[in-house]
C-alpha atoms as a PDB file:
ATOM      1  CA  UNK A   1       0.000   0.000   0.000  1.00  0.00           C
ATOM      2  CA  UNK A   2       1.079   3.550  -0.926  1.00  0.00           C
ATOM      3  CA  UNK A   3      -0.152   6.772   0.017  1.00  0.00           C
ATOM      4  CA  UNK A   4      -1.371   8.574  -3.100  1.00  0.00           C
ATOM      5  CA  UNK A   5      -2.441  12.832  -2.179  1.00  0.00           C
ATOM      6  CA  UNK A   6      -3.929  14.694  -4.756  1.00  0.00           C
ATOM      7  CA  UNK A   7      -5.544  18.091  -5.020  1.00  0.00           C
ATOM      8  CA  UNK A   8      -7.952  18.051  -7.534  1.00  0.00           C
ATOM      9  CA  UNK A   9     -11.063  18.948  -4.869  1.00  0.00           C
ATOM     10  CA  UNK A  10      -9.106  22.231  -3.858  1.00  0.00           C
ATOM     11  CA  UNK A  11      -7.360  20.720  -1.121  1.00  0.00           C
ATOM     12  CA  UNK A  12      -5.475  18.152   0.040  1.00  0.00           C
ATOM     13  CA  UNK A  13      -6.937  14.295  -0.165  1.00  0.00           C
ATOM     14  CA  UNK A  14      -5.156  11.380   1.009  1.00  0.00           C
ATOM     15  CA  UNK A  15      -6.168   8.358  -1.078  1.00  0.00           C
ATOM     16  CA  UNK A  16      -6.082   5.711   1.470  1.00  0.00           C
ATOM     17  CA  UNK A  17      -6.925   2.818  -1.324  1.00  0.00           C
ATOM     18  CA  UNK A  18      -8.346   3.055  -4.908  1.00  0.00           C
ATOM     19  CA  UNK A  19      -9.749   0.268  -4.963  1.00  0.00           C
ATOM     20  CA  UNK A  20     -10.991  -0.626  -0.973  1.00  0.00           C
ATOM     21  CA  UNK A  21     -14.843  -2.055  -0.426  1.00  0.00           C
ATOM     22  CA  UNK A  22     -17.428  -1.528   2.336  1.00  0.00           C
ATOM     23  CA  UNK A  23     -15.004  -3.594   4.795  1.00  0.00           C
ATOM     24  CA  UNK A  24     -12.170  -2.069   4.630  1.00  0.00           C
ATOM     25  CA  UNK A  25     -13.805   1.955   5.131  1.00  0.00           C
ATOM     26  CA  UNK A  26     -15.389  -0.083   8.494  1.00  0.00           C
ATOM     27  CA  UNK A  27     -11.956  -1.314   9.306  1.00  0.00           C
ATOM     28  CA  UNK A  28     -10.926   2.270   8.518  1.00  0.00           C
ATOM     29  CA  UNK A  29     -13.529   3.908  10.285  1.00  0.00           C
ATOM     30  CA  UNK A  30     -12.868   1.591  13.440  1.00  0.00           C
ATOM     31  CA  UNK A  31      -9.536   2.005  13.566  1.00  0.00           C
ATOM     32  CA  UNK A  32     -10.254   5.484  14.055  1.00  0.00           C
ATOM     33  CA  UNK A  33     -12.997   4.923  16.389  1.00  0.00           C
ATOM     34  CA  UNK A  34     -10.608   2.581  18.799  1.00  0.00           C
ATOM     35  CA  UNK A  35      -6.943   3.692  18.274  1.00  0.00           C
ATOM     36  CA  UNK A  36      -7.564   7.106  17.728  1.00  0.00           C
ATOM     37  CA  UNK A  37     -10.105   7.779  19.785  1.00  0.00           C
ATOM     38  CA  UNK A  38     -12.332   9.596  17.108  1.00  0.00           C
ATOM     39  CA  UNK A  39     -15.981  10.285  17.360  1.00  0.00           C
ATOM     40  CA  UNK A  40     -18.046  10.359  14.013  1.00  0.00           C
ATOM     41  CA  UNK A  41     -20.239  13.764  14.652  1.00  0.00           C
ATOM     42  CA  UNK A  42     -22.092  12.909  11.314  1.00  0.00           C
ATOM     43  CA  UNK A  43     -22.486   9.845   9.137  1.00  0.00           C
ATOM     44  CA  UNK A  44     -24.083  10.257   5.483  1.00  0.00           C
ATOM     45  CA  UNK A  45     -24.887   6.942   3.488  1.00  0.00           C
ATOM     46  CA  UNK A  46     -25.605   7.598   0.114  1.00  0.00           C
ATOM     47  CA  UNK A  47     -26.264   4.891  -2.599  1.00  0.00           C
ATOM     48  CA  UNK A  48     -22.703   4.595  -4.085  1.00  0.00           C
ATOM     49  CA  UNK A  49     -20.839   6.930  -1.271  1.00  0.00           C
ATOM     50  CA  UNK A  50     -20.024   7.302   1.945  1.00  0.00           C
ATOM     51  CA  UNK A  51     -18.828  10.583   4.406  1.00  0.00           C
ATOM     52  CA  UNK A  52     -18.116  10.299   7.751  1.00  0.00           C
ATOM     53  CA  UNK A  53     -17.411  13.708   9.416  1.00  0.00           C
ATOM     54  CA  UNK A  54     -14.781  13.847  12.671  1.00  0.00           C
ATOM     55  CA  UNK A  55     -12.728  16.143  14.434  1.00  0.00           C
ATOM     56  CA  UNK A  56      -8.954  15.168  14.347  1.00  0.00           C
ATOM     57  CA  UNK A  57      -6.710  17.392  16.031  1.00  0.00           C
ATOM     58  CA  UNK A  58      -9.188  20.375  16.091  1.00  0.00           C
ATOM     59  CA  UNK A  59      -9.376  20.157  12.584  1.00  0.00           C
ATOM     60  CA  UNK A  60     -12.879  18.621  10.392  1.00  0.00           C
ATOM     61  CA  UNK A  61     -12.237  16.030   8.448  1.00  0.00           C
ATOM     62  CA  UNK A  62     -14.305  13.261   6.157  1.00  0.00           C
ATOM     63  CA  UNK A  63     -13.933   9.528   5.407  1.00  0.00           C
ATOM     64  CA  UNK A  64     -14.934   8.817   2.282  1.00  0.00           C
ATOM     65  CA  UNK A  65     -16.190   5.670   0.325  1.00  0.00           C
ATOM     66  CA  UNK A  66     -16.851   5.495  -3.339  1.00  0.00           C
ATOM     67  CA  UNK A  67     -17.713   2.394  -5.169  1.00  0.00           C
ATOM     68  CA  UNK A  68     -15.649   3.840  -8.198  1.00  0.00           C
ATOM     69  CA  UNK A  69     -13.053   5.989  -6.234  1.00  0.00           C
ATOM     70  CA  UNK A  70     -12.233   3.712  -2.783  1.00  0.00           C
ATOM     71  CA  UNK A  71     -11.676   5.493   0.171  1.00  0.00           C
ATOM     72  CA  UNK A  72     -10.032   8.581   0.963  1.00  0.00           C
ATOM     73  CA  UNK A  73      -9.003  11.236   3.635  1.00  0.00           C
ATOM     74  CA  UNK A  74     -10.151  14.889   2.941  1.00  0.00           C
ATOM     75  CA  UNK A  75     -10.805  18.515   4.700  1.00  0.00           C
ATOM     76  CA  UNK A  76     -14.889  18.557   5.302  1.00  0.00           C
ATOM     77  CA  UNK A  77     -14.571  21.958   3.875  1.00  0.00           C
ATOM     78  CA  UNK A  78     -12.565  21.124   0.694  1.00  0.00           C
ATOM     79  CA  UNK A  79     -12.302  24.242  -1.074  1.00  0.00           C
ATOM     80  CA  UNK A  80     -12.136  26.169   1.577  1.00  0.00           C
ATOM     81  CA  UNK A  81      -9.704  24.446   3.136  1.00  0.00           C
ATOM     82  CA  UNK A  82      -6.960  25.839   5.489  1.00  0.00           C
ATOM     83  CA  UNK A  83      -3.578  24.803   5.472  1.00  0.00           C
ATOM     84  CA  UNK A  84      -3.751  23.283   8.899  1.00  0.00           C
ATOM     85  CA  UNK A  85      -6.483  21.005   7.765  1.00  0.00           C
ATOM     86  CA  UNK A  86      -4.623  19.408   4.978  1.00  0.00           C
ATOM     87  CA  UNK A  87      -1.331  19.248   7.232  1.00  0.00           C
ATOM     88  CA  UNK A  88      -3.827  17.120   9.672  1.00  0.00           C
ATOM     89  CA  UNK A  89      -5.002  15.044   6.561  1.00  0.00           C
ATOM     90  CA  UNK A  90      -1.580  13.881   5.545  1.00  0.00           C
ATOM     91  CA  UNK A  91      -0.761  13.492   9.796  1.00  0.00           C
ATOM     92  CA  UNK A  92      -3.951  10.527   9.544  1.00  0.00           C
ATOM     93  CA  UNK A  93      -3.357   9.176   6.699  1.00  0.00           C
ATOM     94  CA  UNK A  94       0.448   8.252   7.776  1.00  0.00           C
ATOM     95  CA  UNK A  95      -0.900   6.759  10.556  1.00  0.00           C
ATOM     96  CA  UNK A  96      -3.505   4.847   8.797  1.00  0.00           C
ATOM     97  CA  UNK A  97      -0.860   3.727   6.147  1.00  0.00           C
ATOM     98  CA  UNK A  98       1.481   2.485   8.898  1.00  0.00           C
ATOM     99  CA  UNK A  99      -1.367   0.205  10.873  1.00  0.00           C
ATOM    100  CA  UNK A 100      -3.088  -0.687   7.763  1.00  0.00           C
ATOM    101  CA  UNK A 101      -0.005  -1.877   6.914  1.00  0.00           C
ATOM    102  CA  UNK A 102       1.703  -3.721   9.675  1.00  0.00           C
ATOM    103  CA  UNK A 103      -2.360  -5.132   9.830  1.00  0.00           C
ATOM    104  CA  UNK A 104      -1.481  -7.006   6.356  1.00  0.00           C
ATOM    105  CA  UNK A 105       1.827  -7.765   7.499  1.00  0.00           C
ATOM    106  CA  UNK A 106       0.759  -9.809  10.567  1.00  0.00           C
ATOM    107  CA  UNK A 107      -2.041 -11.339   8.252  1.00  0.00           C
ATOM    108  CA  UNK A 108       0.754 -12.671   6.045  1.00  0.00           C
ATOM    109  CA  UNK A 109       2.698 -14.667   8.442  1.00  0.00           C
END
């Protein structure tokens, strides 16, 4: 696995997996939840999407699912986005790289 950020929704999103279903956003999401200690202050479920606001750091962020997209890390605000925000995108999405990671690593042996 390999952090991909892009910029293309005016700020900066961490593309946690192109390609991740349904289980792996809940293994995301409860990650988050127990490591992290991060509260989901608003869920929306959409047909082919999912956004999951949260408060990392101070700063808002989403976790998103896409059926065509997989799941990424972005500023709720996107456009509007401060620098601060994006710094804390980056900050998760490290961390999420590194226990997704060692996760699949333990799974292997």
């Amino acid at each position: 696995m390999s952090l991909i950020l892009r910029t293309s929704l005016g700020c900066t999103e961490a593309v946690i997996t192109e390609n991740g279903g349904l289980k792996q956003f809940y293994e995301i999401a409860d990650i988050l939840s127990r490591d992290l200690n991060i509260r989901f202050s608003h869920k929306q479920d959409d047909f082919d999407s999912i956004d999951w606001e949260f408060r990392y750091k101070g700063q808002e962020l989403t976790l998103h699912y896409s059926i065509y997209n997989g799941i990424s890390l972005f500023p709720t605000k996107t456009r509007d986005a401060l620098s601060k925000e994006n710094k804390a995108v980056v900050e998760l999405a490290n961390i999420l790289e590194n226990r997704l990671f060692n996760v699949e690593n333990r799974n292997i042996a």
